[in-house]
Protein backbone atom coordinates (compact mmCIF):
# COMPACT_ATOMS: atom_id res chain seq x y z
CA UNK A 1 -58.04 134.17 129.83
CA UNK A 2 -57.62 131.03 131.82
CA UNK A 3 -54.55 131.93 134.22
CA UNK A 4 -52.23 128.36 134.12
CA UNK A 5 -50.94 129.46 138.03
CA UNK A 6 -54.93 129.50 138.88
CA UNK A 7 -55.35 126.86 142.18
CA UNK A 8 -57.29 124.42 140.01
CA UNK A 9 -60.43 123.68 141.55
CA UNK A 10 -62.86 120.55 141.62
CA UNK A 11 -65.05 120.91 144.16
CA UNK A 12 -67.50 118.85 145.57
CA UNK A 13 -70.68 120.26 145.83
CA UNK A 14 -72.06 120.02 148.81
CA UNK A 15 -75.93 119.58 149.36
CA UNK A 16 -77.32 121.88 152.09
CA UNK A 17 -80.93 122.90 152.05
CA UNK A 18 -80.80 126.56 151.33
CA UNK A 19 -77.03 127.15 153.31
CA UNK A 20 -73.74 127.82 150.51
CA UNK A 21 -70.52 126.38 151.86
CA UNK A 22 -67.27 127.66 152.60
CA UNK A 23 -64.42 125.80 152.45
CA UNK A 24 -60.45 126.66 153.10
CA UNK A 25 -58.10 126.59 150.19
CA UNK A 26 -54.26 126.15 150.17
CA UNK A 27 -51.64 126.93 148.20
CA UNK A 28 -48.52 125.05 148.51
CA UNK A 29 -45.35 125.76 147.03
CA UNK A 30 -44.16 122.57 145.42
CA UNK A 31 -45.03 120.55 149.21
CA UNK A 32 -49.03 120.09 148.75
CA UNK A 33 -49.10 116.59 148.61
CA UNK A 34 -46.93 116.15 151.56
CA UNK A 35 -48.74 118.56 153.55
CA UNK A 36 -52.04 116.93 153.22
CA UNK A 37 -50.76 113.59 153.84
CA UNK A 38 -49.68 115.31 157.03
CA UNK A 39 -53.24 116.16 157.67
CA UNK A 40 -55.05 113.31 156.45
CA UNK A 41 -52.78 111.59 159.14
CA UNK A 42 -54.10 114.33 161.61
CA UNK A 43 -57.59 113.99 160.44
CA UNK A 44 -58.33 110.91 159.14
CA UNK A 45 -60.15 109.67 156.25
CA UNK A 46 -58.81 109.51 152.36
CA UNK A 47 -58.89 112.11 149.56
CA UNK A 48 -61.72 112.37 147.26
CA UNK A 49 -59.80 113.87 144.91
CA UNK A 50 -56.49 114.08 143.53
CA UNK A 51 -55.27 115.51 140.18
CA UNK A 52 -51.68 116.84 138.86
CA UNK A 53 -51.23 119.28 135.90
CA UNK A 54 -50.35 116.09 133.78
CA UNK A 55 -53.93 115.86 133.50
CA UNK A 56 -54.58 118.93 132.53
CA UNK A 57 -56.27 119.31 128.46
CA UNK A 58 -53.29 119.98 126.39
CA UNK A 59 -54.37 123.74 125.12
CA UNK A 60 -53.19 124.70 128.94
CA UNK A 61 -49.01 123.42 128.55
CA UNK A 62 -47.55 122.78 131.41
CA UNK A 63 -43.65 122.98 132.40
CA UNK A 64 -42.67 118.98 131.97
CA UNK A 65 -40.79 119.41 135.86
CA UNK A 66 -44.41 120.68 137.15
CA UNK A 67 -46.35 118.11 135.77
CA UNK A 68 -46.36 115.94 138.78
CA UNK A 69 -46.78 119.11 141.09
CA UNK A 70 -50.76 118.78 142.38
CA UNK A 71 -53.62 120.66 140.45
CA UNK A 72 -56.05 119.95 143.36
CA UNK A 73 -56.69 117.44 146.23
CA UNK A 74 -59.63 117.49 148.80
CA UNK A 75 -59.56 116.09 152.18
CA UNK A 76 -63.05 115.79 154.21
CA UNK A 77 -62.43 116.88 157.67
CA UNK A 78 -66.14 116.98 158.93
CA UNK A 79 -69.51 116.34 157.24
CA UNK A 80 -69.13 120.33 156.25
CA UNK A 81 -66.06 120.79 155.66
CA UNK A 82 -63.46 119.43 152.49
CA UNK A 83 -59.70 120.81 153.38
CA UNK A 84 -58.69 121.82 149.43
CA UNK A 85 -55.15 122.60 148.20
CA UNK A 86 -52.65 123.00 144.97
CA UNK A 87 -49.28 123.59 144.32
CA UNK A 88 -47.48 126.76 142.73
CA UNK A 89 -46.60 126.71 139.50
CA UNK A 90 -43.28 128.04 139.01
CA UNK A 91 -44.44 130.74 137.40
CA UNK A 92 -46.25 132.18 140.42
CA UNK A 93 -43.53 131.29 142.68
CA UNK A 94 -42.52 134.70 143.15
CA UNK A 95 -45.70 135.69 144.50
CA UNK A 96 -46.21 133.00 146.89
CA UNK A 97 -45.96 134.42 150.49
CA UNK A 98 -46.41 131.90 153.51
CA UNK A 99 -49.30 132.84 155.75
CA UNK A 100 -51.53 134.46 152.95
CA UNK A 101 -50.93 131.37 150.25
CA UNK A 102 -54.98 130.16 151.25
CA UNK A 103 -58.36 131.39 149.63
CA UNK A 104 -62.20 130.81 150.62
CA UNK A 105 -64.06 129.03 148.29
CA UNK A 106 -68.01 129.24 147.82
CA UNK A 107 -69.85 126.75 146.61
CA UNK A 108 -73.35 127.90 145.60
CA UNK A 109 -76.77 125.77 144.55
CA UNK A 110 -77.19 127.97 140.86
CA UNK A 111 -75.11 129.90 138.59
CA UNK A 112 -76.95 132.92 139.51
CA UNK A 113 -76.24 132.93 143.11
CA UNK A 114 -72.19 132.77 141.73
CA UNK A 115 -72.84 135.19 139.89
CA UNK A 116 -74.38 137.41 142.64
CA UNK A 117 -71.61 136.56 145.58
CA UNK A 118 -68.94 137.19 142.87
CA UNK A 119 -70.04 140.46 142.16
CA UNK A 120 -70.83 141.62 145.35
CA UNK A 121 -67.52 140.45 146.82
CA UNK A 122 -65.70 142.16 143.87
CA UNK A 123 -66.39 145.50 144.39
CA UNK A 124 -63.84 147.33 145.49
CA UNK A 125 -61.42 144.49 145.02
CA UNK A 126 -59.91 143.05 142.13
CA UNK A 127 -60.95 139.63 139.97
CA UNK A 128 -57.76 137.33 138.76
CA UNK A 129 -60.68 135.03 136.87
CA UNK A 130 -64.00 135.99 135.79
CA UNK A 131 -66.47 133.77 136.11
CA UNK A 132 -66.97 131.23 133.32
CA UNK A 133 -67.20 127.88 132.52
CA UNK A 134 -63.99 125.79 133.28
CA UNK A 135 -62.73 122.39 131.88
CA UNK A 136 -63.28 120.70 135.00
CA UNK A 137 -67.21 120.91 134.82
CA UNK A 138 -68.18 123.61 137.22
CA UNK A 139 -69.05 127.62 136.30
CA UNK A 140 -66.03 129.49 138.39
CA UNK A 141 -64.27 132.78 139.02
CA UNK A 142 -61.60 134.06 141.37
CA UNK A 143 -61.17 137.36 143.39
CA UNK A 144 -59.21 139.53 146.01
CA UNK A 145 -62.11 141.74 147.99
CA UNK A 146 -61.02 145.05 149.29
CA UNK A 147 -60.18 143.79 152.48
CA UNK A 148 -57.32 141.68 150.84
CA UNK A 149 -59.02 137.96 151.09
CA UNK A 150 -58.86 135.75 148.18
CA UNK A 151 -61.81 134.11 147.48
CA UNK A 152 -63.17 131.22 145.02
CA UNK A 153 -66.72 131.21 143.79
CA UNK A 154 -67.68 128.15 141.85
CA UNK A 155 -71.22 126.05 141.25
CA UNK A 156 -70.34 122.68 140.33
CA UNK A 157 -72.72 121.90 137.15
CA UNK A 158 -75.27 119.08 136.99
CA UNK A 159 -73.81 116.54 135.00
C-alpha cells in the first residue's frame, strides 16, 4: 500500500562507474520550499525539480489545503551531491520530530542491487514501503534499519 505521507521521491540518477550514491533527504513540516530557497541562496544553483501533491495521479487524494505543500524538490550542491526534501502531510504531522525529520537515499545502477541494499539494510529494522514500482517512474522502497536511520532505496528506470 502506497503510504500518501511517503516523502515523494524523484530522483535523479546519477551516473557513476560502478559507485551507488547517497544523497540527504528532508522532511519539512509545511516550510520545505522556504527552507530550500534558503539553501539554494547558500549554495547556489536552481532546482531540478519541483513538484506539489496537486500533481499527484488522482487514485492518491490529497487534503485540498496540502495541495500546494511540496511532494519533492532537489537542489545540486556538488557534482555528487542533490540536497532532496518534502513537506508533511498533515496526516504525519504528529510524527514529525525536528532533528530526525531526514532519510538517506540510495540510488543504485539495477533493480537487483535495490533489491539487495533493501534487504540487507532491513533486517532487523522495519520497512514503511516495500519496494515496487512507483508512479513517478523509478522501482522504490523505504526503511528504518535497526540502528534507527531512515533510509530510501530507489533505481530510477530507463525510460
Amino acid at each position: 500500500m502506497l503510504l500518501i505521507s511517503i516523502n515523494f521521491v524523484i530522483l535523479i540518477n546519477i551516473k557513476m562507474k560502478a559507485m551507488k550514491t547517497i544523497n540527504p533527504y528532508i522532511n519539512f513540516n509545511s516550510n520545505c520550499e522556504e527552507a530550500f530557497t534558503f539553501y539554494r541562496s547558500v549554495f547556489g544553483g536552481e532546482f531540478v525539480q519541483l513538484s506539489r501533491f496537486k500533481e499527484m495521479p488522482a487514485e492518491y487524494p490529497v487534503n485540498e489545503r496540502e495541495k500546494e505543500k511540496l511532494m519533492h524538490i532537489a537542489l545540486p550542491i556538488s557534482k555528487e551531491t542533490i540536497l532532496h526534501g518534502s513537506d508533511t502531510l498533515d496526516q504525519m504531522a504528529a510524527g514529525f520530530i525536528k532533528g530526525t525529520n531526514y532519510s538517506l537515499t540510495v540510488n543504485t545502477d539495477s533493480k537487483g542491487e535495490a533489491d539487495k541494499i533493501f534487504k540487507g539494510l532491513s533486517v532487523g529494522g522495519k520497512v514503511s514501503m516495500p519496494m515496487g514500482d512507483m508512479f513517478w517512474g523509478s522501482y522504490f522502497g523505504m526503511l528504518t534499519d535497526k540502528f534507527g536511520i531512515q533510509w530510501m532505496i530507489s533505481f530510477e528506470k530507463p525510460h
